[in-house]
PDB file of N, CA and C in Angstrom:
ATOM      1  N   UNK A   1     127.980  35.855 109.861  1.00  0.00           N
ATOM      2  CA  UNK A   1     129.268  35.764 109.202  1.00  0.00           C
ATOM      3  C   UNK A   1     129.327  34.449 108.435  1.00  0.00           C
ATOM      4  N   UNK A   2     129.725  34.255 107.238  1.00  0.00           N
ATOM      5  CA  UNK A   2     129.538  33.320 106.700  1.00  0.00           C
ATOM      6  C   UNK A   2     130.826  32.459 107.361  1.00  0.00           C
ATOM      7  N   UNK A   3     130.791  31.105 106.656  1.00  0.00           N
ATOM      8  CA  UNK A   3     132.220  30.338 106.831  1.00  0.00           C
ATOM      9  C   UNK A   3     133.222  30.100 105.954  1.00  0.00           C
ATOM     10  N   UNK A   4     134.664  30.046 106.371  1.00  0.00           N
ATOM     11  CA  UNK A   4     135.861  30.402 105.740  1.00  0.00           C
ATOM     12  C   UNK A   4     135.444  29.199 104.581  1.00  0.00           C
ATOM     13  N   UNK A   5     136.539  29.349 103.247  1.00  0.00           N
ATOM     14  CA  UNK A   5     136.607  28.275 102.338  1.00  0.00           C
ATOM     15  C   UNK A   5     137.593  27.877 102.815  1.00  0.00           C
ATOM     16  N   UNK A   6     137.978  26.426 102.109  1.00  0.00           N
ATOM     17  CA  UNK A   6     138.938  25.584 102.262  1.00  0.00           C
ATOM     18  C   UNK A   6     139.985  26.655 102.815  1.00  0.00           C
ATOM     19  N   UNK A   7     140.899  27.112 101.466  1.00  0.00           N
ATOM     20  CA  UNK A   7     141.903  27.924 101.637  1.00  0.00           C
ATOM     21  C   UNK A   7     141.844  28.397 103.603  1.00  0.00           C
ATOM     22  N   UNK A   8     140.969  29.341 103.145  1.00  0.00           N
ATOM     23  CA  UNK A   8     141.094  29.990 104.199  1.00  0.00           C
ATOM     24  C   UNK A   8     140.782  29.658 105.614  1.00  0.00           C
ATOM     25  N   UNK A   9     139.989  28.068 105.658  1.00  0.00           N
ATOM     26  CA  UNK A   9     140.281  27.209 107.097  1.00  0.00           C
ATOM     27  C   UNK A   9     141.829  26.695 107.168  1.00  0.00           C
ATOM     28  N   UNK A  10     142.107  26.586 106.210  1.00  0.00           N
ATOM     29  CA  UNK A  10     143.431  25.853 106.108  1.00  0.00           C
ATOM     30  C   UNK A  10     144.746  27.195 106.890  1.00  0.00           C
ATOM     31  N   UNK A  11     144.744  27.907 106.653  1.00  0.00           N
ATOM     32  CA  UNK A  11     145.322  29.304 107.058  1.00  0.00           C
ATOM     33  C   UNK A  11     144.740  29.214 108.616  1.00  0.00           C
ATOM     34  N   UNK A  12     143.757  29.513 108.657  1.00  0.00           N
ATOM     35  CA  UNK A  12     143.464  29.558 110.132  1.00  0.00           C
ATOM     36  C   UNK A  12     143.468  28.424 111.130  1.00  0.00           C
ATOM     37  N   UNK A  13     143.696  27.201 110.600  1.00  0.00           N
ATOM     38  CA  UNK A  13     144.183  25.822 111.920  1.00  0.00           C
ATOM     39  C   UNK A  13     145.722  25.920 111.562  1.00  0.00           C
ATOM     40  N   UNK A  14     146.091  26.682 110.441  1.00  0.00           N
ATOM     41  CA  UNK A  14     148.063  26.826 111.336  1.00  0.00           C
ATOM     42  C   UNK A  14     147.971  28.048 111.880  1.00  0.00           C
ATOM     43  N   UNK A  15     147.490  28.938 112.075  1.00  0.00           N
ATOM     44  CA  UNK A  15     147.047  30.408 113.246  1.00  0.00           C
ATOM     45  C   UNK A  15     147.070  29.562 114.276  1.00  0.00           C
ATOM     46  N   UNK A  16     146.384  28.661 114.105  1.00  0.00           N
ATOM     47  CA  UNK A  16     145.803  27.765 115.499  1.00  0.00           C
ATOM     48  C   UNK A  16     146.916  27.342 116.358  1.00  0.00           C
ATOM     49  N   UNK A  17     147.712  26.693 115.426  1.00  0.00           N
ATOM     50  CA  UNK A  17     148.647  26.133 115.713  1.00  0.00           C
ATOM     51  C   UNK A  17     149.990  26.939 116.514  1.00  0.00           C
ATOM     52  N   UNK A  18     149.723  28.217 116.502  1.00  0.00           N
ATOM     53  CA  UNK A  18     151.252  28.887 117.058  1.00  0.00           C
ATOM     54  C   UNK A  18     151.058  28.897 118.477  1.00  0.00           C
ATOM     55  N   UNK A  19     151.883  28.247 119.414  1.00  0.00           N
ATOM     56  CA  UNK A  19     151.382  28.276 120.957  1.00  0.00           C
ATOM     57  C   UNK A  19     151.486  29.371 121.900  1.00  0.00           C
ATOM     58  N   UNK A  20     150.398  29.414 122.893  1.00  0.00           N
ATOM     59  CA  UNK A  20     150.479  30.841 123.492  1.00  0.00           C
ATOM     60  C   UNK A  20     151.951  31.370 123.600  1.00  0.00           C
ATOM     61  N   UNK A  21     152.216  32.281 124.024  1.00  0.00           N
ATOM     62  CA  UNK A  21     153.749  32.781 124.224  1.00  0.00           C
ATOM     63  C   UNK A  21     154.840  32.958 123.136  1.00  0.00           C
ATOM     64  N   UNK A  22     154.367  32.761 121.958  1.00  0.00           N
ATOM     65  CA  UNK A  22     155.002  32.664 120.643  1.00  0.00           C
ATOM     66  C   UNK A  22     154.385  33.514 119.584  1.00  0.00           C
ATOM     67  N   UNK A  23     154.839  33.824 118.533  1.00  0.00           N
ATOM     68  CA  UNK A  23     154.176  34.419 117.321  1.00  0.00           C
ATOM     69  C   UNK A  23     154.642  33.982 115.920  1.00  0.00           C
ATOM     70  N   UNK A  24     154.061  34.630 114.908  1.00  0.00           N
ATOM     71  CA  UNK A  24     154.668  33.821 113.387  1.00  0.00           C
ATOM     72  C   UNK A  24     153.844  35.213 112.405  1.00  0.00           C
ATOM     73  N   UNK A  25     154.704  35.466 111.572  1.00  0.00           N
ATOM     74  CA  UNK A  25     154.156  36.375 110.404  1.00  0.00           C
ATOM     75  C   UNK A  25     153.440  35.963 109.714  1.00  0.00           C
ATOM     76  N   UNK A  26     152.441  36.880 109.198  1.00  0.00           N
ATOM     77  CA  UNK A  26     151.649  36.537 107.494  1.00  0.00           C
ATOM     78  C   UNK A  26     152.235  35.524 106.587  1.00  0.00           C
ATOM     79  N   UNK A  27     153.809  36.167 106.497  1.00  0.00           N
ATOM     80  CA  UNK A  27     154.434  35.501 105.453  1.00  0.00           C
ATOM     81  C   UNK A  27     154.674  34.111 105.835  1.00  0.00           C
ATOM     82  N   UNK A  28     155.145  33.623 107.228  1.00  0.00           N
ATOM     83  CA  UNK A  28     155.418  32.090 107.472  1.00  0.00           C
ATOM     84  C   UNK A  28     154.293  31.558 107.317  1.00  0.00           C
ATOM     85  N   UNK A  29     153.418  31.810 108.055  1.00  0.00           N
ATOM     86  CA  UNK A  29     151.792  31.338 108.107  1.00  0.00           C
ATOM     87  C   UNK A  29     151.771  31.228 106.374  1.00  0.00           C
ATOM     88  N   UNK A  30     151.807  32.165 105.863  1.00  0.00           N
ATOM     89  CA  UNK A  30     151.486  31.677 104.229  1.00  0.00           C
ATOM     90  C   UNK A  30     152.179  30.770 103.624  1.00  0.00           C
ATOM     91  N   UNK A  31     153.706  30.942 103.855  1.00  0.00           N
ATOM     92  CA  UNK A  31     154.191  29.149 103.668  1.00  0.00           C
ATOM     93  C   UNK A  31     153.830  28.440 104.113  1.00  0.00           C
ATOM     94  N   UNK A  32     153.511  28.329 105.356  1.00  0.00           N
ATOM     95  CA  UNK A  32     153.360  27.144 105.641  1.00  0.00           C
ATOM     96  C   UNK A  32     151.538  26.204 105.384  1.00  0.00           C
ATOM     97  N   UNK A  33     150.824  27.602 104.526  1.00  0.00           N
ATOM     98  CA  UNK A  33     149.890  27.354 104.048  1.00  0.00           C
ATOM     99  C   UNK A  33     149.852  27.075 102.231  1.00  0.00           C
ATOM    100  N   UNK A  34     150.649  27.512 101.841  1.00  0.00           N
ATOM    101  CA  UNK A  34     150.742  27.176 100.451  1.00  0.00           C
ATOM    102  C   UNK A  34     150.140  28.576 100.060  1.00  0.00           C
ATOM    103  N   UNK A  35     150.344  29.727 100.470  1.00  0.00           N
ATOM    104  CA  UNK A  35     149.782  31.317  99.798  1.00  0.00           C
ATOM    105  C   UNK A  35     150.425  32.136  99.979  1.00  0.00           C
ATOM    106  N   UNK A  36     150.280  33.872  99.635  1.00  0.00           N
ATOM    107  CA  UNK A  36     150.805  34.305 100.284  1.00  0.00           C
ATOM    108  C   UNK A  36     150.338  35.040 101.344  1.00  0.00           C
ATOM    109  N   UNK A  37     151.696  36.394 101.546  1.00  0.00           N
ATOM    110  CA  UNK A  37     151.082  36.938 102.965  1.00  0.00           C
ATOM    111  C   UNK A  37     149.536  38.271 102.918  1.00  0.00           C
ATOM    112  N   UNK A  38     149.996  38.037 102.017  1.00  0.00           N
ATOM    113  CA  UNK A  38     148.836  39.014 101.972  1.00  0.00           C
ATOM    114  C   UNK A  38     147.675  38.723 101.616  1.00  0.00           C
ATOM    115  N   UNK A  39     147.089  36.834 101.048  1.00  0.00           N
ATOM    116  CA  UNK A  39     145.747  36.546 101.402  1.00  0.00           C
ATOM    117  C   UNK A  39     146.072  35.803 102.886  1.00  0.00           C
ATOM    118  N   UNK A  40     146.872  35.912 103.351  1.00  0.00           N
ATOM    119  CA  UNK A  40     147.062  35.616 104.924  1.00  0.00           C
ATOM    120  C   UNK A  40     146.172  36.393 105.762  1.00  0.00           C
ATOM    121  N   UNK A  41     146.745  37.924 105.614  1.00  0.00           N
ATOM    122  CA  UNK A  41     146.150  39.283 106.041  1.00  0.00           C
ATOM    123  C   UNK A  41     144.950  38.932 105.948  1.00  0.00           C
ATOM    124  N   UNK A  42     144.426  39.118 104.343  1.00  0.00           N
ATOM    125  CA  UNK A  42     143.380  39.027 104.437  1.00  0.00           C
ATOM    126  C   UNK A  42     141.942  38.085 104.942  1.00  0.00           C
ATOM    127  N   UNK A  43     142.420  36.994 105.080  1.00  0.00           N
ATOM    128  CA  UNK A  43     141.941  36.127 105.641  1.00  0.00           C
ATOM    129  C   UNK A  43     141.812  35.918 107.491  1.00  0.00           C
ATOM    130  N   UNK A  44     142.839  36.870 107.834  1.00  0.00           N
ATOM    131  CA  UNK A  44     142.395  37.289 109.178  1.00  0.00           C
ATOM    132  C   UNK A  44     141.804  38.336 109.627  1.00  0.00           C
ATOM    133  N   UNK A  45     141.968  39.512 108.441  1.00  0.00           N
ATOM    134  CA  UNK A  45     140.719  39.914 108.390  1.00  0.00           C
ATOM    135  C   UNK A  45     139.411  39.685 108.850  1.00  0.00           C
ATOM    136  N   UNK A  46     139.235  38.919 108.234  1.00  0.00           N
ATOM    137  CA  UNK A  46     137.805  38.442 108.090  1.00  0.00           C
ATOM    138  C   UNK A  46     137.545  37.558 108.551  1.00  0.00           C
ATOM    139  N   UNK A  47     138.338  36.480 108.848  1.00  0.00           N
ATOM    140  CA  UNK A  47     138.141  35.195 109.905  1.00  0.00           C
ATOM    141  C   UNK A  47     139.049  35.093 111.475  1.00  0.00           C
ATOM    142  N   UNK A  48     139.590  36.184 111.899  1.00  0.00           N
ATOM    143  CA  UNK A  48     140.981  36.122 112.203  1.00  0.00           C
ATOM    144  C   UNK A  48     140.607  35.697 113.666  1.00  0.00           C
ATOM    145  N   UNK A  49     139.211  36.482 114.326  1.00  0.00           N
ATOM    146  CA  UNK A  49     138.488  36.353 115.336  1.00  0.00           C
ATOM    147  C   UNK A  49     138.663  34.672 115.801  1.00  0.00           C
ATOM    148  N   UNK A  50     138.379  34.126 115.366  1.00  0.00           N
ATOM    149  CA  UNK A  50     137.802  32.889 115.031  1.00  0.00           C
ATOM    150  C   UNK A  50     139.484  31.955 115.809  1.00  0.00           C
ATOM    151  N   UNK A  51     140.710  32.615 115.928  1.00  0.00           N
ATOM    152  CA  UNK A  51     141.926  32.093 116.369  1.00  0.00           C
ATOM    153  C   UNK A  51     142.627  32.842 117.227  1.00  0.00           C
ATOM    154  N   UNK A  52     143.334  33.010 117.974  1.00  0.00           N
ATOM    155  CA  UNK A  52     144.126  33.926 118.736  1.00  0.00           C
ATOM    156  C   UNK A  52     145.162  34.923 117.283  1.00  0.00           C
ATOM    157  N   UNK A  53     144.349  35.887 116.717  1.00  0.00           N
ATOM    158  CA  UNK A  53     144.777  36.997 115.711  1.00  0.00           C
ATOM    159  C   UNK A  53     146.237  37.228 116.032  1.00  0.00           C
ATOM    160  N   UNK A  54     145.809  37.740 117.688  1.00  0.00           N
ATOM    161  CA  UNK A  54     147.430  38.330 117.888  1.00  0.00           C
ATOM    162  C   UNK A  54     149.166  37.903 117.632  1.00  0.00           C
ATOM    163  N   UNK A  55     148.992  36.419 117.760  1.00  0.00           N
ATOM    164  CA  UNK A  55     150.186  35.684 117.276  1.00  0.00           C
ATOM    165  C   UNK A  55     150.255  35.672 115.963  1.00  0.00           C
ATOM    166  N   UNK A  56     149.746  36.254 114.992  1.00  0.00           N
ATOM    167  CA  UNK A  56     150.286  36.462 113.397  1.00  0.00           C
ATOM    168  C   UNK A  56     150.328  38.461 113.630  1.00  0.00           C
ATOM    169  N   UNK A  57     151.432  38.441 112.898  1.00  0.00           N
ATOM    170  CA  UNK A  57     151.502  39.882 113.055  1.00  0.00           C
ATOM    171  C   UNK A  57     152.540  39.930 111.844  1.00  0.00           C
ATOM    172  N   UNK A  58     153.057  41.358 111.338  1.00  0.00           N
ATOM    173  CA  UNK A  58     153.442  41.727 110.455  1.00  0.00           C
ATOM    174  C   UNK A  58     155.358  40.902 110.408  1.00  0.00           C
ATOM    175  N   UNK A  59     156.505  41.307 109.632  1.00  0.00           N
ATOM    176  CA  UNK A  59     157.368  40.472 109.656  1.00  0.00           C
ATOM    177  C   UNK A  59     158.290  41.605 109.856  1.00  0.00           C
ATOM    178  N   UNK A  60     158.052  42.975 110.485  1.00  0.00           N
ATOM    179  CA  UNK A  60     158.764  43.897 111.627  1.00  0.00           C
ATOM    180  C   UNK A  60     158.744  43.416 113.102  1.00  0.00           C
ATOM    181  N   UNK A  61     157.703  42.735 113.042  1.00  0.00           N
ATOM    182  CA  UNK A  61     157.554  42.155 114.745  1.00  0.00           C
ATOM    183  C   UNK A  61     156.364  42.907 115.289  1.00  0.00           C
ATOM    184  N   UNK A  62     155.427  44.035 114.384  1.00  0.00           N
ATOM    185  CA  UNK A  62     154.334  44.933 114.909  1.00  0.00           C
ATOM    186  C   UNK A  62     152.842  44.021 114.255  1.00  0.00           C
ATOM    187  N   UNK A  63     152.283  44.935 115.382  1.00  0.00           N
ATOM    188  CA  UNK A  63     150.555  44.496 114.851  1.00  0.00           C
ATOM    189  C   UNK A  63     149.694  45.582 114.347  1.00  0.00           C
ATOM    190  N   UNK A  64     148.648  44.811 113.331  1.00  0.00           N
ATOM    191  CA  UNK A  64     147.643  46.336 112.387  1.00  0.00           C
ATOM    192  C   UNK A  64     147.398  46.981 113.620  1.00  0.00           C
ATOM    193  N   UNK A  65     146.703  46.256 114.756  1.00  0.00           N
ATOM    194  CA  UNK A  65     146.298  46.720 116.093  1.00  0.00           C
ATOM    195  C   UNK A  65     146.812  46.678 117.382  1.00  0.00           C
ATOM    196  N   UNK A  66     148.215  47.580 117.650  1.00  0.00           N
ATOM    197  CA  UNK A  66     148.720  47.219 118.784  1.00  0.00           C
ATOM    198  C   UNK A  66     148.358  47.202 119.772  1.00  0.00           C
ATOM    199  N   UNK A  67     147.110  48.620 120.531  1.00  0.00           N
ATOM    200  CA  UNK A  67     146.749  48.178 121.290  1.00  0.00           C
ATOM    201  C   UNK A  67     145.722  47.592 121.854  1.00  0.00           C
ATOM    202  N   UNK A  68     145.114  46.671 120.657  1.00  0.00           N
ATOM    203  CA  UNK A  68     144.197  45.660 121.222  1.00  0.00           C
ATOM    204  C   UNK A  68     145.220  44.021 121.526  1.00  0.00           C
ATOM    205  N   UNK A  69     146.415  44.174 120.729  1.00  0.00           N
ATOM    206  CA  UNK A  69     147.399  43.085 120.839  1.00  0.00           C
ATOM    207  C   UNK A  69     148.181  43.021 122.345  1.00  0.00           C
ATOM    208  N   UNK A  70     148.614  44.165 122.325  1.00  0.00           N
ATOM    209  CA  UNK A  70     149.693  44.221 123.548  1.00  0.00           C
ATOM    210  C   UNK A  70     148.699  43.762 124.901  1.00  0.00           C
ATOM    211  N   UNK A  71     147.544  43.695 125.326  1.00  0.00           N
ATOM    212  CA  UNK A  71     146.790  42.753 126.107  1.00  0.00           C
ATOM    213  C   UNK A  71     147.079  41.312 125.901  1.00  0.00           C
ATOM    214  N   UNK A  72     147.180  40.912 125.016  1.00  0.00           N
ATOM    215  CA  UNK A  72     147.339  39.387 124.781  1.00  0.00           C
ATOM    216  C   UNK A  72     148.875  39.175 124.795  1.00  0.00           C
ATOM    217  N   UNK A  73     150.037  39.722 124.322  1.00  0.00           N
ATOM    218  CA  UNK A  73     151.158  39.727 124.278  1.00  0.00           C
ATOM    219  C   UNK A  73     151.619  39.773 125.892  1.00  0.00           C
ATOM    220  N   UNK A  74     150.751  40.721 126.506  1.00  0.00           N
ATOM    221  CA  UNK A  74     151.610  40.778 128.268  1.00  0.00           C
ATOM    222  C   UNK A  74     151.026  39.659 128.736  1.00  0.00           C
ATOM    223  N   UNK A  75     149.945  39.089 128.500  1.00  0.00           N
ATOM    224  CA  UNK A  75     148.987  38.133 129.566  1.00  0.00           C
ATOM    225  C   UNK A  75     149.962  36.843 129.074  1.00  0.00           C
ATOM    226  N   UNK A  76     150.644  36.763 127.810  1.00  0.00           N
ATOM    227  CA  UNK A  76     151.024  35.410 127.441  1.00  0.00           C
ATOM    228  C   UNK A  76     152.617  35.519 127.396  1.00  0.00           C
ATOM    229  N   UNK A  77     153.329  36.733 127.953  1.00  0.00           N
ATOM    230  CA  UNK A  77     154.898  36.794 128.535  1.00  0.00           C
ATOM    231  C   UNK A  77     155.406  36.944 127.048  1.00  0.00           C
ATOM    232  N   UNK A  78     155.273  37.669 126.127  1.00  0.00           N
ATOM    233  CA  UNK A  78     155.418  37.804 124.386  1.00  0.00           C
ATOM    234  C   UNK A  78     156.647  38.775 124.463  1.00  0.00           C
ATOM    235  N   UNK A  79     157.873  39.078 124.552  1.00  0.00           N
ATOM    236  CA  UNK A  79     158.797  39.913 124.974  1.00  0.00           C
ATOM    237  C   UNK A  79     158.463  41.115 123.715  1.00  0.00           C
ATOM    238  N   UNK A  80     158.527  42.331 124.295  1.00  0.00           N
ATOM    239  CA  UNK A  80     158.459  43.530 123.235  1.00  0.00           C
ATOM    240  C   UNK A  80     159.695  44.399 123.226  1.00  0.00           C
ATOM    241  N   UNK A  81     160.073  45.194 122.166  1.00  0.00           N
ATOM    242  CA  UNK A  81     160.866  46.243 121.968  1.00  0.00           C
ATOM    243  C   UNK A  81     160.356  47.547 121.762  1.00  0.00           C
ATOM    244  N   UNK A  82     159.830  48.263 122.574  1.00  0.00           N
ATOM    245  CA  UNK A  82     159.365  49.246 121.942  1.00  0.00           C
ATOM    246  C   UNK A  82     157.655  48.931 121.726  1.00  0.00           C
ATOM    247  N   UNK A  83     157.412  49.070 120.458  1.00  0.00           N
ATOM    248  CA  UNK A  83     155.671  48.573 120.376  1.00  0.00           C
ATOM    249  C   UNK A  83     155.790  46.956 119.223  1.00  0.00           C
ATOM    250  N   UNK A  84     157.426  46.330 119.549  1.00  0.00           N
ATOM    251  CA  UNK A  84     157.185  45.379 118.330  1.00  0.00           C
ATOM    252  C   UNK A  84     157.606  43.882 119.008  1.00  0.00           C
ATOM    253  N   UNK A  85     157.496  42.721 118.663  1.00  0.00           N
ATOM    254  CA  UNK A  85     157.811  41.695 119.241  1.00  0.00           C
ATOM    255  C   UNK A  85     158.819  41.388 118.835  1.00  0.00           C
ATOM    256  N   UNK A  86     159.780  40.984 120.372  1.00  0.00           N
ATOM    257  CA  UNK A  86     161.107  40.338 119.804  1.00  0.00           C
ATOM    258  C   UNK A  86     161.084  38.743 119.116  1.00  0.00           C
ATOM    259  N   UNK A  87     161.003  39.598 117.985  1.00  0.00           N
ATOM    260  CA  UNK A  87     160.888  37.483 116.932  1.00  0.00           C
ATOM    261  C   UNK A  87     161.739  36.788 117.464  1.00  0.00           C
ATOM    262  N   UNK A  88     162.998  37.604 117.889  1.00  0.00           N
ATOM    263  CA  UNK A  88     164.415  36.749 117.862  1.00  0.00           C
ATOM    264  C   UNK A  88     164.201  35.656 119.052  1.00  0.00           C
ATOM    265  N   UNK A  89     162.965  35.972 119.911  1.00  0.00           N
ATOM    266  CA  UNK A  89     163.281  35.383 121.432  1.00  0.00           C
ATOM    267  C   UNK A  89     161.944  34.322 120.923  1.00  0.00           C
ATOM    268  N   UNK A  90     160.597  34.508 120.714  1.00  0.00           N
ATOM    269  CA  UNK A  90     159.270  33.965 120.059  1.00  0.00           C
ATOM    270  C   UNK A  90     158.589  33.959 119.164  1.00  0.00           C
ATOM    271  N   UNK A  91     159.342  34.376 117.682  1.00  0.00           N
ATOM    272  CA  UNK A  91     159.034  33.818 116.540  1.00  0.00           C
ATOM    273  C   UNK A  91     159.055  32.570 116.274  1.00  0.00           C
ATOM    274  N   UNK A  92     158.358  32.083 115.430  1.00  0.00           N
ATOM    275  CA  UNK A  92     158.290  30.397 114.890  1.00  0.00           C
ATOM    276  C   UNK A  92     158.019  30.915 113.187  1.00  0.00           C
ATOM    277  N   UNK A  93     159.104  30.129 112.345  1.00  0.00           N
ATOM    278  CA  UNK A  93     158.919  30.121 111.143  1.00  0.00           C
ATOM    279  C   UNK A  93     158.014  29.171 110.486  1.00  0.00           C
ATOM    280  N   UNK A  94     157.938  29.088 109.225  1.00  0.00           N
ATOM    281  CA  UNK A  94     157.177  27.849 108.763  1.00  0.00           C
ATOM    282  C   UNK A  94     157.510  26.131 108.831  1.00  0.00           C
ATOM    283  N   UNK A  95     158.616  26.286 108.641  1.00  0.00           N
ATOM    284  CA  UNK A  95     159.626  25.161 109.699  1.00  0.00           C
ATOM    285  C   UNK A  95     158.911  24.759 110.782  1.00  0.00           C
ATOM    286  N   UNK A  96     159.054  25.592 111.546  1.00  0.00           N
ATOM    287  CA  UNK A  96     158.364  25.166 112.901  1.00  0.00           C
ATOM    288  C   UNK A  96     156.760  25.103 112.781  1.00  0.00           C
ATOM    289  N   UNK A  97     156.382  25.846 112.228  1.00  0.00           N
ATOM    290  CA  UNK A  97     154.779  25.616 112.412  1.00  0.00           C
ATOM    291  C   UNK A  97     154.611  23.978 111.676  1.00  0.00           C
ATOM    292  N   UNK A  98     155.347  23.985 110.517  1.00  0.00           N
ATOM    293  CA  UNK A  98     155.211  22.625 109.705  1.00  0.00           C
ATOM    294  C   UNK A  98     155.450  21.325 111.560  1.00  0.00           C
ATOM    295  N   UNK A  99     156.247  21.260 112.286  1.00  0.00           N
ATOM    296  CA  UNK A  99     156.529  20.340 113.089  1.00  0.00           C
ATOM    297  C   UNK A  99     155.650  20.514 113.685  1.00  0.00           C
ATOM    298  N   UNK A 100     155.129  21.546 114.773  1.00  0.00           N
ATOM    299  CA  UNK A 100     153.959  21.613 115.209  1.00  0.00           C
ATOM    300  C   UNK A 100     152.792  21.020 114.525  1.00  0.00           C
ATOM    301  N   UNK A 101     152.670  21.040 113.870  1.00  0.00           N
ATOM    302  CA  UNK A 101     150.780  20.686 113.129  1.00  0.00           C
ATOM    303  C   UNK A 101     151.640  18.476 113.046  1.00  0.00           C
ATOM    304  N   UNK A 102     153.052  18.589 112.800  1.00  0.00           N
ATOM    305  CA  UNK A 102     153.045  17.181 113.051  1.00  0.00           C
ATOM    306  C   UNK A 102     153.069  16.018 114.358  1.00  0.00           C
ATOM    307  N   UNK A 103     153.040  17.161 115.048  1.00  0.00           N
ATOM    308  CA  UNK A 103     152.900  16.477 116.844  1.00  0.00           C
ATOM    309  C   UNK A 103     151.563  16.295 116.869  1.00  0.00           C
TER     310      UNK A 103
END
């Protein structure tokens, strides 16, 4: 597998950044990367392995892969509705990811 470019390390150490028990969309992750959500996607795609994937998920609160997600979501107490995560209780916007990466 080759290695990410700039861009796309840069995307994946704020992935890094969302702490177990929490999650954040394509779209925050892409603010708070300077892109959007959909070279977000794509970039976890293809590098996504490489970070805990499951804490970026779509901005319904669902994942491309729920049930390889919902393993990581129960082991890390991730509250669900149905098959989607309650953002309202462990979402983090770009706001927050921005403070995080400043601690």
């Amino acid at each position: 597998m080759s290695e990410p470019e700039d861009v796309a390390q840069h995307v994946l150490n704020i992935a890094a950044l969302i702490p177990p028990g929490n999650v954040s969309t394509y779209g925050e992750v892409g603010k708070a990367a300077g892109v959007g959500p959909r070279q977000v996607g794509s970039i976890m795609r293809q590098w996504g392995s490489r970070v805990s994937w499951w804490r970026v998920i779509k901005a319904d609160g669902t994942s491309h892969d729920f049930d390889r997600a919902q393993a990581h979501w129960e082991a890390e107490g991730i509250p669900l509705r149905g098959k989607a995560v309650r953002m309202d209780l462990c979402g983090l916007d770009h706001k927050d990811l921005g403070n995080i990466a400043k601690q």
